[in-house]
PDB file of N, CA and C in Angstrom:
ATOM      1  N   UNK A   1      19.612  18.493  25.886  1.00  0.00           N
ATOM      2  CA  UNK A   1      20.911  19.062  26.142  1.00  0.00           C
ATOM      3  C   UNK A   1      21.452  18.508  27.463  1.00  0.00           C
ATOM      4  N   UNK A   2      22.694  18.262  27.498  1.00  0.00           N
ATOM      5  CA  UNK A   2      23.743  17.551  28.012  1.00  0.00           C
ATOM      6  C   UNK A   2      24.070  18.974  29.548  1.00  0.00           C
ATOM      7  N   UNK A   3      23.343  19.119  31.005  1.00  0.00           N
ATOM      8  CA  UNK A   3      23.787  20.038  31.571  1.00  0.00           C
ATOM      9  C   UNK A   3      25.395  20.540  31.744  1.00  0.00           C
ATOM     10  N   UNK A   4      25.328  21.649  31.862  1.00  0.00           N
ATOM     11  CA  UNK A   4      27.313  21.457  32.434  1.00  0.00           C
ATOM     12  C   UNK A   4      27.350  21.810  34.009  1.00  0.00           C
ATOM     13  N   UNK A   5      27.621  20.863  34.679  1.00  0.00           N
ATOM     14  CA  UNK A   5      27.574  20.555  36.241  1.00  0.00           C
ATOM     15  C   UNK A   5      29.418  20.686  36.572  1.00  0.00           C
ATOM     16  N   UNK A   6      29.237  21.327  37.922  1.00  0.00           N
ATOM     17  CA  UNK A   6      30.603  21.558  38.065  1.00  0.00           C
ATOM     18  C   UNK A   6      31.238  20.535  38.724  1.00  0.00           C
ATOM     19  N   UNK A   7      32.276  20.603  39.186  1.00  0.00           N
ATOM     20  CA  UNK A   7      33.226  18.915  40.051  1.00  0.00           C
ATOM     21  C   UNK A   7      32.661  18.925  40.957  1.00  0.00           C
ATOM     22  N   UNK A   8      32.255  17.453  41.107  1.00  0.00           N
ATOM     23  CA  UNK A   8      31.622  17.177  42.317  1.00  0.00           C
ATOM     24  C   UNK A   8      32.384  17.191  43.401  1.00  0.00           C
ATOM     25  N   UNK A   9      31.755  16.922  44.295  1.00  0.00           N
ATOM     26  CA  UNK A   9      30.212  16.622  44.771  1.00  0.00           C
ATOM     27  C   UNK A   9      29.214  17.618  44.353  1.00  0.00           C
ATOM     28  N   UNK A  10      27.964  17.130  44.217  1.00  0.00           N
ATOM     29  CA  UNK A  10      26.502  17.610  43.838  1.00  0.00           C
ATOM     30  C   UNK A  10      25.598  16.819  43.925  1.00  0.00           C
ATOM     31  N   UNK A  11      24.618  17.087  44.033  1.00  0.00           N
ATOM     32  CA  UNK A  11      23.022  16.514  44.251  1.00  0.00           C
ATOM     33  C   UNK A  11      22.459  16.241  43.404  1.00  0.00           C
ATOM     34  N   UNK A  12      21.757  15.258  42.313  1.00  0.00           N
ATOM     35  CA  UNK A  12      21.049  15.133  41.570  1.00  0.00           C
ATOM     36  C   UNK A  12      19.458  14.327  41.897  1.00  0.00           C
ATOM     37  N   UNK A  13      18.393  15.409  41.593  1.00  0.00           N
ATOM     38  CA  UNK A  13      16.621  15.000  42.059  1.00  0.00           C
ATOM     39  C   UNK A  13      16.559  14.220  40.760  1.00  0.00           C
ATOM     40  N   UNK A  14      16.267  12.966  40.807  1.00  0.00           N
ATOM     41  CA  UNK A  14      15.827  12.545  39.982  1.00  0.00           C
ATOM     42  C   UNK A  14      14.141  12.466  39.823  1.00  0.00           C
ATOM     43  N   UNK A  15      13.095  12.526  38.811  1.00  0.00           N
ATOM     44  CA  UNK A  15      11.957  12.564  38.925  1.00  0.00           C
ATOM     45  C   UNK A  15      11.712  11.531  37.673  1.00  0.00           C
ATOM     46  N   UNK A  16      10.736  10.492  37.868  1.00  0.00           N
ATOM     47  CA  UNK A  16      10.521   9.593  36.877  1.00  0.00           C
ATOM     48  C   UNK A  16       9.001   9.902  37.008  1.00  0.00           C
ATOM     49  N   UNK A  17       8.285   9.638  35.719  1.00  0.00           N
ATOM     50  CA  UNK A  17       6.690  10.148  36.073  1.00  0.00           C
ATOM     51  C   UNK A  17       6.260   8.802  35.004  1.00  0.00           C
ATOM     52  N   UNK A  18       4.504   8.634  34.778  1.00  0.00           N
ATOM     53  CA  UNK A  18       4.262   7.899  33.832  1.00  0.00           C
ATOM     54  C   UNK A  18       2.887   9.571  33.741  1.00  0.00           C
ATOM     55  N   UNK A  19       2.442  10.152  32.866  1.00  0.00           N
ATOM     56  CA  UNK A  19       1.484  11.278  32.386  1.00  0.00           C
ATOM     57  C   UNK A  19       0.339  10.546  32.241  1.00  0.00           C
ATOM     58  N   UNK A  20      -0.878  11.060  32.933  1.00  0.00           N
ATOM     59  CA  UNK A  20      -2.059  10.954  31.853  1.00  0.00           C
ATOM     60  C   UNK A  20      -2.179  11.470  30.560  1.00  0.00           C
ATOM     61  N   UNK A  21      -3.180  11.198  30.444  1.00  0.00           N
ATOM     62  CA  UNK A  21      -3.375  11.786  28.507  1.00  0.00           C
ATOM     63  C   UNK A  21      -4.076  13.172  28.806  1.00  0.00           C
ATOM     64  N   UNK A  22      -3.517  13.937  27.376  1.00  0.00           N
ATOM     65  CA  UNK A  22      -3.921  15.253  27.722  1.00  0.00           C
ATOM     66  C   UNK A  22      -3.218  16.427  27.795  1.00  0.00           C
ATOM     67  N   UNK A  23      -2.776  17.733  27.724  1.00  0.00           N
ATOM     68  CA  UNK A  23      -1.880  18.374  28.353  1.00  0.00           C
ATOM     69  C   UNK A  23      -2.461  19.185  29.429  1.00  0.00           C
ATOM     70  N   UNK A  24      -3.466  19.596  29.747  1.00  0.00           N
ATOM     71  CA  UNK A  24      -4.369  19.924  30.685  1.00  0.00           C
ATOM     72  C   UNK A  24      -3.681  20.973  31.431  1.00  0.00           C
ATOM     73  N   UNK A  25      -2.691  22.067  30.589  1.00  0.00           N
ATOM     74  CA  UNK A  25      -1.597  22.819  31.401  1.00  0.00           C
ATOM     75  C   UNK A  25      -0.517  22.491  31.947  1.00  0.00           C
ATOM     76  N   UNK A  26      -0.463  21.797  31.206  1.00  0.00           N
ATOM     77  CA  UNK A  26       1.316  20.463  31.673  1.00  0.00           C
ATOM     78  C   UNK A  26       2.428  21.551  31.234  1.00  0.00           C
ATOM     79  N   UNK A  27       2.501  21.606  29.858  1.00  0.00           N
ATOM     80  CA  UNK A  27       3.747  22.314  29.180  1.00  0.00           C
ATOM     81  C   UNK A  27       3.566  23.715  29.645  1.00  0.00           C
ATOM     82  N   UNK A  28       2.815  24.640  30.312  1.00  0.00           N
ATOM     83  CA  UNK A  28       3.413  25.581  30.268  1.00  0.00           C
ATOM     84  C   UNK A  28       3.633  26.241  31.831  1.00  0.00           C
ATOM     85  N   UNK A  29       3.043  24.956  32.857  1.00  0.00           N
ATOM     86  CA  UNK A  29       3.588  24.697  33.728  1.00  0.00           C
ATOM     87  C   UNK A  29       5.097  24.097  33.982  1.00  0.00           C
ATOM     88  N   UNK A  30       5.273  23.170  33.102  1.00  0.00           N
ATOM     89  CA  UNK A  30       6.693  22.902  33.054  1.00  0.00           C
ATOM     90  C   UNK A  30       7.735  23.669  32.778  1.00  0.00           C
ATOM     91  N   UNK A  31       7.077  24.959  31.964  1.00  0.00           N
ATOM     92  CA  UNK A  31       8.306  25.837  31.206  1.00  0.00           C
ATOM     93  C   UNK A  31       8.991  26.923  32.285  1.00  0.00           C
ATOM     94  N   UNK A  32       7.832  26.946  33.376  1.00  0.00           N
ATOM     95  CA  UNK A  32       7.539  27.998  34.389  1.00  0.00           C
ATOM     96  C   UNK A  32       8.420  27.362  35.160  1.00  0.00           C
ATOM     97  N   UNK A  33       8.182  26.066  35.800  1.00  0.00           N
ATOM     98  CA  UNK A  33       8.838  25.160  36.830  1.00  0.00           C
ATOM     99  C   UNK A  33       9.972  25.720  36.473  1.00  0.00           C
ATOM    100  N   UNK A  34      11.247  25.324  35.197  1.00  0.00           N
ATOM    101  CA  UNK A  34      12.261  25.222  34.844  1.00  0.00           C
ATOM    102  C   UNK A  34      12.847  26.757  35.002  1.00  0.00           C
ATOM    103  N   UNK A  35      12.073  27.900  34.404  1.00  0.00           N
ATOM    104  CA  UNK A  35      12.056  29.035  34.507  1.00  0.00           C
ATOM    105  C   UNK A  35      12.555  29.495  36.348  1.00  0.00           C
ATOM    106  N   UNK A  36      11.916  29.135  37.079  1.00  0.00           N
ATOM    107  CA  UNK A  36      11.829  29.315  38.569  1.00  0.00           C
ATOM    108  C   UNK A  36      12.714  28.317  38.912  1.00  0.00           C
ATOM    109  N   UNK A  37      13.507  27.476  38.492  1.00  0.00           N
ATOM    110  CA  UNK A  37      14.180  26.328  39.492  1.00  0.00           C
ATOM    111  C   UNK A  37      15.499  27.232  39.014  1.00  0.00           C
ATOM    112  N   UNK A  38      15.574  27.668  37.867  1.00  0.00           N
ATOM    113  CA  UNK A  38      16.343  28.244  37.055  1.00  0.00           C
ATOM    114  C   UNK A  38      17.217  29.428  37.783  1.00  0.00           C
ATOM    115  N   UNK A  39      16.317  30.228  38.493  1.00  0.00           N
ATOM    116  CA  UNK A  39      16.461  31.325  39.462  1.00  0.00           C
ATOM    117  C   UNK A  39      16.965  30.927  40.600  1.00  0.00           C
ATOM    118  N   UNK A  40      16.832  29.782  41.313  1.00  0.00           N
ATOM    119  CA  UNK A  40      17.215  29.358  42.709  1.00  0.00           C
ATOM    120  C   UNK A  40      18.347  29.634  43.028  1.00  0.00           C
ATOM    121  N   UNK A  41      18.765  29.670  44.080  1.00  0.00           N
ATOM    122  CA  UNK A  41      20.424  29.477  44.426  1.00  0.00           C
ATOM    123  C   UNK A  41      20.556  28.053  45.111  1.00  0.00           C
ATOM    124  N   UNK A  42      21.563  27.634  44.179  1.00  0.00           N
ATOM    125  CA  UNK A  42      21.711  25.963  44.326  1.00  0.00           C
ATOM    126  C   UNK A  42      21.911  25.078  43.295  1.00  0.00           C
ATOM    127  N   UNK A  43      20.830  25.851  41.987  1.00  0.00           N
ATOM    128  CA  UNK A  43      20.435  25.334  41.187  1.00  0.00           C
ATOM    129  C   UNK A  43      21.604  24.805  40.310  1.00  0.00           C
ATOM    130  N   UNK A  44      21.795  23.544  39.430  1.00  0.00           N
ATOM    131  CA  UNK A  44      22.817  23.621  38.844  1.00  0.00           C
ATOM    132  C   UNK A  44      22.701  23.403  37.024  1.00  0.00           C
ATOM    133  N   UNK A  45      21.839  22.962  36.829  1.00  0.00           N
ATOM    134  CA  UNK A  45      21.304  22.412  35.569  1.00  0.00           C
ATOM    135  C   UNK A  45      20.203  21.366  35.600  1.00  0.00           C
ATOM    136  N   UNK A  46      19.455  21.155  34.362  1.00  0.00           N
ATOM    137  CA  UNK A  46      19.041  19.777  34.276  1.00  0.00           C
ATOM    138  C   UNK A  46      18.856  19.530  33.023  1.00  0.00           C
ATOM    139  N   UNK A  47      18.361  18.276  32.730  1.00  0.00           N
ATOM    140  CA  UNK A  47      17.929  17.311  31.750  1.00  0.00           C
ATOM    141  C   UNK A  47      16.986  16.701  31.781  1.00  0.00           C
ATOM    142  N   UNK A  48      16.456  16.096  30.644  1.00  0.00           N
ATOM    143  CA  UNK A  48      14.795  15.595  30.424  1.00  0.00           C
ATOM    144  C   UNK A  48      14.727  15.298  29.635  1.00  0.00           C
ATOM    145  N   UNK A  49      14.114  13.740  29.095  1.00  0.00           N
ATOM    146  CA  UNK A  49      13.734  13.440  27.962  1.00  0.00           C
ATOM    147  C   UNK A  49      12.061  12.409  28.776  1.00  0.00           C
ATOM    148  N   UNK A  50      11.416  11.811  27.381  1.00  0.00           N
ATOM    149  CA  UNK A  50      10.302  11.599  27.242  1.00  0.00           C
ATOM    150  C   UNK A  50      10.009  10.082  26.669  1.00  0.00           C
ATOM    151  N   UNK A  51       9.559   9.484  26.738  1.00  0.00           N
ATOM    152  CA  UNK A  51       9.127   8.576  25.958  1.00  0.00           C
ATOM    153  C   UNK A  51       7.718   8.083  26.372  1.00  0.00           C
ATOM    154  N   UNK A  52       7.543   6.998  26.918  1.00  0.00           N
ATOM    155  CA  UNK A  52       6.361   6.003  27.647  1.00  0.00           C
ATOM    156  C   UNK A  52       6.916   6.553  29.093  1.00  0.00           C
ATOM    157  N   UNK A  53       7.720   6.681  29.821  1.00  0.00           N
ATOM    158  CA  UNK A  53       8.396   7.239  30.904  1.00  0.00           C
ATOM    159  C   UNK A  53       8.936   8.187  30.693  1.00  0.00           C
ATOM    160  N   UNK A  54       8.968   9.408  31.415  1.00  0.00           N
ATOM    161  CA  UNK A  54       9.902  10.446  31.570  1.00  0.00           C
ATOM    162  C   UNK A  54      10.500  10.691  32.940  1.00  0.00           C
ATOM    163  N   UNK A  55      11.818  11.466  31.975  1.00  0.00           N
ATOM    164  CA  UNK A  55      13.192  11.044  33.452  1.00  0.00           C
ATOM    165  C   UNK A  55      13.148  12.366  33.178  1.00  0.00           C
ATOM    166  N   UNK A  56      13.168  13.109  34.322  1.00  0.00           N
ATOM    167  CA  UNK A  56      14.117  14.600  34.784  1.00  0.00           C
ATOM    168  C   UNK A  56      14.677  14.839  35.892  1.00  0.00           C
ATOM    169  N   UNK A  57      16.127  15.039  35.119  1.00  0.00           N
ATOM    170  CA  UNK A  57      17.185  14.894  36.566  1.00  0.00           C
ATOM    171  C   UNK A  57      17.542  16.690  36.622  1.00  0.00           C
ATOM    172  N   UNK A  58      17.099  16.905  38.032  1.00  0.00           N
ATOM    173  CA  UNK A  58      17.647  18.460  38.792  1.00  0.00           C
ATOM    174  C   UNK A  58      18.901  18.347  39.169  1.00  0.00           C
ATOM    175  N   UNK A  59      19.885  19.020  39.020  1.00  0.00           N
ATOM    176  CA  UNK A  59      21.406  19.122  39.727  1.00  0.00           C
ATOM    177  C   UNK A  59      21.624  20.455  40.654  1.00  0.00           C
ATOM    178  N   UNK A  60      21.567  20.136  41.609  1.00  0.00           N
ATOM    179  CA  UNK A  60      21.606  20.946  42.331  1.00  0.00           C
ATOM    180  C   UNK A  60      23.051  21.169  43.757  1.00  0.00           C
ATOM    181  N   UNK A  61      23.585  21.927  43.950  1.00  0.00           N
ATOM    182  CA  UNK A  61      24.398  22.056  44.992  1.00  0.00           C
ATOM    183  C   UNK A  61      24.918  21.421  45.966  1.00  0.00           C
ATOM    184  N   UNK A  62      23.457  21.525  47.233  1.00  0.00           N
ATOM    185  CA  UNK A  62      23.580  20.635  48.138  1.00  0.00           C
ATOM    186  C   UNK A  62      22.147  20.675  48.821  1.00  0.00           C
ATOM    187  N   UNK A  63      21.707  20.037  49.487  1.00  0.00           N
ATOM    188  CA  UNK A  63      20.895  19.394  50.061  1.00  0.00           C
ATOM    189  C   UNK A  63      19.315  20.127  50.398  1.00  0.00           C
ATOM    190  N   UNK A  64      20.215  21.666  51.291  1.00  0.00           N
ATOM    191  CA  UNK A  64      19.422  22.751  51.488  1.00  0.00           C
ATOM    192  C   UNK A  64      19.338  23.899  50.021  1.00  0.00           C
ATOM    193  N   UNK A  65      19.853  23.295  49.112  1.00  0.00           N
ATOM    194  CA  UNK A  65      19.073  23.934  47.955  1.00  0.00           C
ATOM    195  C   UNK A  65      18.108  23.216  47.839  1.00  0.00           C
ATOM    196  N   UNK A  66      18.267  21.835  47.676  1.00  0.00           N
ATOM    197  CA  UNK A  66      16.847  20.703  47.209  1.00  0.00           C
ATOM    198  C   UNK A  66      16.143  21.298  47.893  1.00  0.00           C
ATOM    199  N   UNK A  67      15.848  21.736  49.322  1.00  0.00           N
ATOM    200  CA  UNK A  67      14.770  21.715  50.442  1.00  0.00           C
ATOM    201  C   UNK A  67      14.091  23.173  50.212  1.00  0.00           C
ATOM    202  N   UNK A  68      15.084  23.894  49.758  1.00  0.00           N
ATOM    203  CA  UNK A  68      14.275  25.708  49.186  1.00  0.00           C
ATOM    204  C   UNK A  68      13.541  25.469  48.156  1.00  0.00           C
ATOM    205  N   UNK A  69      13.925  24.727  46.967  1.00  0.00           N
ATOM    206  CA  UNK A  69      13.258  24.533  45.835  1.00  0.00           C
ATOM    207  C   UNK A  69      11.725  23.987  46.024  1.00  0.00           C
ATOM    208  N   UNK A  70      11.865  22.564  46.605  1.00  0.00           N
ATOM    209  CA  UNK A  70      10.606  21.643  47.478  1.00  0.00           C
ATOM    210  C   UNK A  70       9.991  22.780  48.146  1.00  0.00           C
ATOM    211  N   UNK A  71      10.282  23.604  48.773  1.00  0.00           N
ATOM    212  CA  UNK A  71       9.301  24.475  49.622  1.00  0.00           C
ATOM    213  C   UNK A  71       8.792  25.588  48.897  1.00  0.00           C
ATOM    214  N   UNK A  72       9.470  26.026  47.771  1.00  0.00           N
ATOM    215  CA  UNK A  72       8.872  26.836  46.895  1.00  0.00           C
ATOM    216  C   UNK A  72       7.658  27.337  46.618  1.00  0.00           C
ATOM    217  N   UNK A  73       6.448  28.004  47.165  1.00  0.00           N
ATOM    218  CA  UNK A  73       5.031  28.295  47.068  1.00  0.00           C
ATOM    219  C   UNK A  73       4.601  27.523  45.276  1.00  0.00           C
ATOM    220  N   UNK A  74       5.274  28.418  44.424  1.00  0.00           N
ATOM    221  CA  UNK A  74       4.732  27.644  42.976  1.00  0.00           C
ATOM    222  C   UNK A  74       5.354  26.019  42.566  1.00  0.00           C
ATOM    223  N   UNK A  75       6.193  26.068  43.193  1.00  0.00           N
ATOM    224  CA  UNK A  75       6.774  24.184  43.043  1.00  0.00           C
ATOM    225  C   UNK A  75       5.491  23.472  43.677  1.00  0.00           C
ATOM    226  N   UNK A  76       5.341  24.000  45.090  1.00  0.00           N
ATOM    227  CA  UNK A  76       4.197  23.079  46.032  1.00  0.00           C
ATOM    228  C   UNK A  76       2.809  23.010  45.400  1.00  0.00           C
ATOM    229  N   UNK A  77       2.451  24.154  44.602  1.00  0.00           N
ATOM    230  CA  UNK A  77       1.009  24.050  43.604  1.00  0.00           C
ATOM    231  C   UNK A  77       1.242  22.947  42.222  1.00  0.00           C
ATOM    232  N   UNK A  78       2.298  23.574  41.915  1.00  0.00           N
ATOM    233  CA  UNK A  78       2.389  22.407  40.202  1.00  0.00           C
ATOM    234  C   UNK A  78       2.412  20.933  40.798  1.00  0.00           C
ATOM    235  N   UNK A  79       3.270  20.720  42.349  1.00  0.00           N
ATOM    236  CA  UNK A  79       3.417  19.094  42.636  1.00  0.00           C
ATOM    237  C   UNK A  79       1.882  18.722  43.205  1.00  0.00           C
ATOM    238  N   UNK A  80       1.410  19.840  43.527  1.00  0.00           N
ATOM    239  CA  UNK A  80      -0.169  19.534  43.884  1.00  0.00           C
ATOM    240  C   UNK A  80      -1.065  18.997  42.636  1.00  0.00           C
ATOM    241  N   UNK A  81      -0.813  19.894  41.541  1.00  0.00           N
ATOM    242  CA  UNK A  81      -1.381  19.456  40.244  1.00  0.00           C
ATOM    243  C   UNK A  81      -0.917  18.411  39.501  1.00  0.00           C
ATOM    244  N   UNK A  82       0.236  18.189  39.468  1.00  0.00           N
ATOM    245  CA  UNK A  82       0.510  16.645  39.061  1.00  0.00           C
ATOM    246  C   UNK A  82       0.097  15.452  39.937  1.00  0.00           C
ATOM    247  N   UNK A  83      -0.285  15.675  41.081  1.00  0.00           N
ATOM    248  CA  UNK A  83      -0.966  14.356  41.457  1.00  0.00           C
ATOM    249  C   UNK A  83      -2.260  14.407  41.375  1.00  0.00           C
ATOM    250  N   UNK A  84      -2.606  14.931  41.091  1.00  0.00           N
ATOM    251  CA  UNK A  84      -4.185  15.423  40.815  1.00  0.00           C
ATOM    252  C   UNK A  84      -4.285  15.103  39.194  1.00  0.00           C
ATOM    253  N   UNK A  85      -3.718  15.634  38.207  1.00  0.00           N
ATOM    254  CA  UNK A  85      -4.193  15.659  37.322  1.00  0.00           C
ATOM    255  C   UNK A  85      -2.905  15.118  36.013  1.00  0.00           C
ATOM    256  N   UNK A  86      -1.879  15.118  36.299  1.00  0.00           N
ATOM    257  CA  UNK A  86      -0.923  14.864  35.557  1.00  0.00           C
ATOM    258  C   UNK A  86       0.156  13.637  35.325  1.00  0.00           C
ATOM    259  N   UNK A  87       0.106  13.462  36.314  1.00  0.00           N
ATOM    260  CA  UNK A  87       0.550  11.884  36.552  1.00  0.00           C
ATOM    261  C   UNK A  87      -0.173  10.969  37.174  1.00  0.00           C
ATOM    262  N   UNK A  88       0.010   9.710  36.220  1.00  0.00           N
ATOM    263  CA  UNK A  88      -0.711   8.499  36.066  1.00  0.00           C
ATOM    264  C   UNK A  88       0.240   7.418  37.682  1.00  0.00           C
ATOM    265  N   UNK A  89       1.306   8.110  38.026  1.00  0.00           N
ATOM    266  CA  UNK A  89       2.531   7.049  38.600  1.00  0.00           C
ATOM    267  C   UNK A  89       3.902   8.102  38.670  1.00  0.00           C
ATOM    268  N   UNK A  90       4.193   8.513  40.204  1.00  0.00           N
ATOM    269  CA  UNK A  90       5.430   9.239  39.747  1.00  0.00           C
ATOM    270  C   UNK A  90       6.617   9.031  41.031  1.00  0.00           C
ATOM    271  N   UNK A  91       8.170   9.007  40.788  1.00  0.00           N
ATOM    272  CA  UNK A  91       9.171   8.626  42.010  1.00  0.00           C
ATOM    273  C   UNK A  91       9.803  10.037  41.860  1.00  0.00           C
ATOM    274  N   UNK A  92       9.955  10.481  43.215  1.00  0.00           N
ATOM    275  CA  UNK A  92      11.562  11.321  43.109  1.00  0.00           C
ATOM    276  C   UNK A  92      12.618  10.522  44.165  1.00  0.00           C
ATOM    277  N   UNK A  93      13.505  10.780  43.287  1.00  0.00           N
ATOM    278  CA  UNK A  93      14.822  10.117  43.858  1.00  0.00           C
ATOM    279  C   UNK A  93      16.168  11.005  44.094  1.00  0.00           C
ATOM    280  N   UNK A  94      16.952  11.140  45.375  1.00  0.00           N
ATOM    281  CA  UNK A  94      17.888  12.247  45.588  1.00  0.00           C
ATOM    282  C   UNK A  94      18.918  11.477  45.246  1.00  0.00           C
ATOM    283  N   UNK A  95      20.293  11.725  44.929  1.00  0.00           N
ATOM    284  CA  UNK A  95      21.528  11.260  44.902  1.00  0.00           C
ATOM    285  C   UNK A  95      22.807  12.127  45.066  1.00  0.00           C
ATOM    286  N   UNK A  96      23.619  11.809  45.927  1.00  0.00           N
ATOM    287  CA  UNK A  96      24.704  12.363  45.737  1.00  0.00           C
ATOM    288  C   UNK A  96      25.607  12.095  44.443  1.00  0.00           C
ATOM    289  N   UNK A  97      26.590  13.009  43.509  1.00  0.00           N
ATOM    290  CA  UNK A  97      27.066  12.431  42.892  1.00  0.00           C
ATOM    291  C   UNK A  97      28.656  12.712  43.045  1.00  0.00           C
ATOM    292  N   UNK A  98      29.229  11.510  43.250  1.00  0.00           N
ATOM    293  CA  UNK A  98      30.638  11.675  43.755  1.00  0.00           C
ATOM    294  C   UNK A  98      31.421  12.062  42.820  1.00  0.00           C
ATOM    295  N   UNK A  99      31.431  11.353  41.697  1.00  0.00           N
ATOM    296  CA  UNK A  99      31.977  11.454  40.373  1.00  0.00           C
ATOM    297  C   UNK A  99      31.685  11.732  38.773  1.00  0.00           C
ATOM    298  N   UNK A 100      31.798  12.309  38.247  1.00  0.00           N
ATOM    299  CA  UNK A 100      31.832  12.543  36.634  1.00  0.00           C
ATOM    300  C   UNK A 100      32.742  12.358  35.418  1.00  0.00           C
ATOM    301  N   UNK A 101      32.305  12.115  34.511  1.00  0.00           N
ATOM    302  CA  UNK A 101      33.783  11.960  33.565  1.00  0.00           C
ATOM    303  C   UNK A 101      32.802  11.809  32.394  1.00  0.00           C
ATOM    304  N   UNK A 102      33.588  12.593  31.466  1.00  0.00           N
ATOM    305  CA  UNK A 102      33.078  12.826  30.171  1.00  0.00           C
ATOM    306  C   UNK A 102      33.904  12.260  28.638  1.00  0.00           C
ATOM    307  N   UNK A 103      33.383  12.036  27.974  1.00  0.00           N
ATOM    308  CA  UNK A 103      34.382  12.038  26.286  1.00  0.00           C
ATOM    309  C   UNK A 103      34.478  12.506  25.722  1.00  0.00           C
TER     310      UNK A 103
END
């Protein structure tokens, strides 16, 4: 699903990962993550898909939302467990986004 983000300006976290094999508590850590980012103030939507790479882009407010979320007690354990056990290779990337336009 396609988020609905309001007129920019806004922030988008981009996260690119490559997974080990396994789910080893992946999915229902993830459902939780989304659940709790969900709650933030800041938060704006996101998106995610999968293949050999997975992209998930956070939309978020502004800057000091990103930095509440990142400091989050259960964000800081799951990012603990994905380098430990869940990702094979992973980037986050911040962006401002100046502009949008849809069809």
């Amino acid at each position: 699903m396609i988020a609905k983000t309001p007129k920019p300006p806004y922030y988008a976290v981009i996260f690119t990962s490559v997974r080990t094999e396994g789910d080893k508590g992946y999915s229902e850590m993830a459902d939780l993550m989304l659940e709790l980012a969900q709650q933030q103030n800041g938060f704006l939507g996101v998106e995610s898909a999968r293949e050999d790479v997975g992209i998930t882009v956070s939309y978020w407010r502004d800057l000091d939302a990103i930095k509440s979320w990142k400091e989050n007690s259960e964000h800081k354990i799951a990012r603990e467990r994905g380098r430990k056990e869940w990702y094979k290779n992973f980037k986050t990337r911040i962006a401002k986004v100046e502009r949008d336009y849809e069809f």
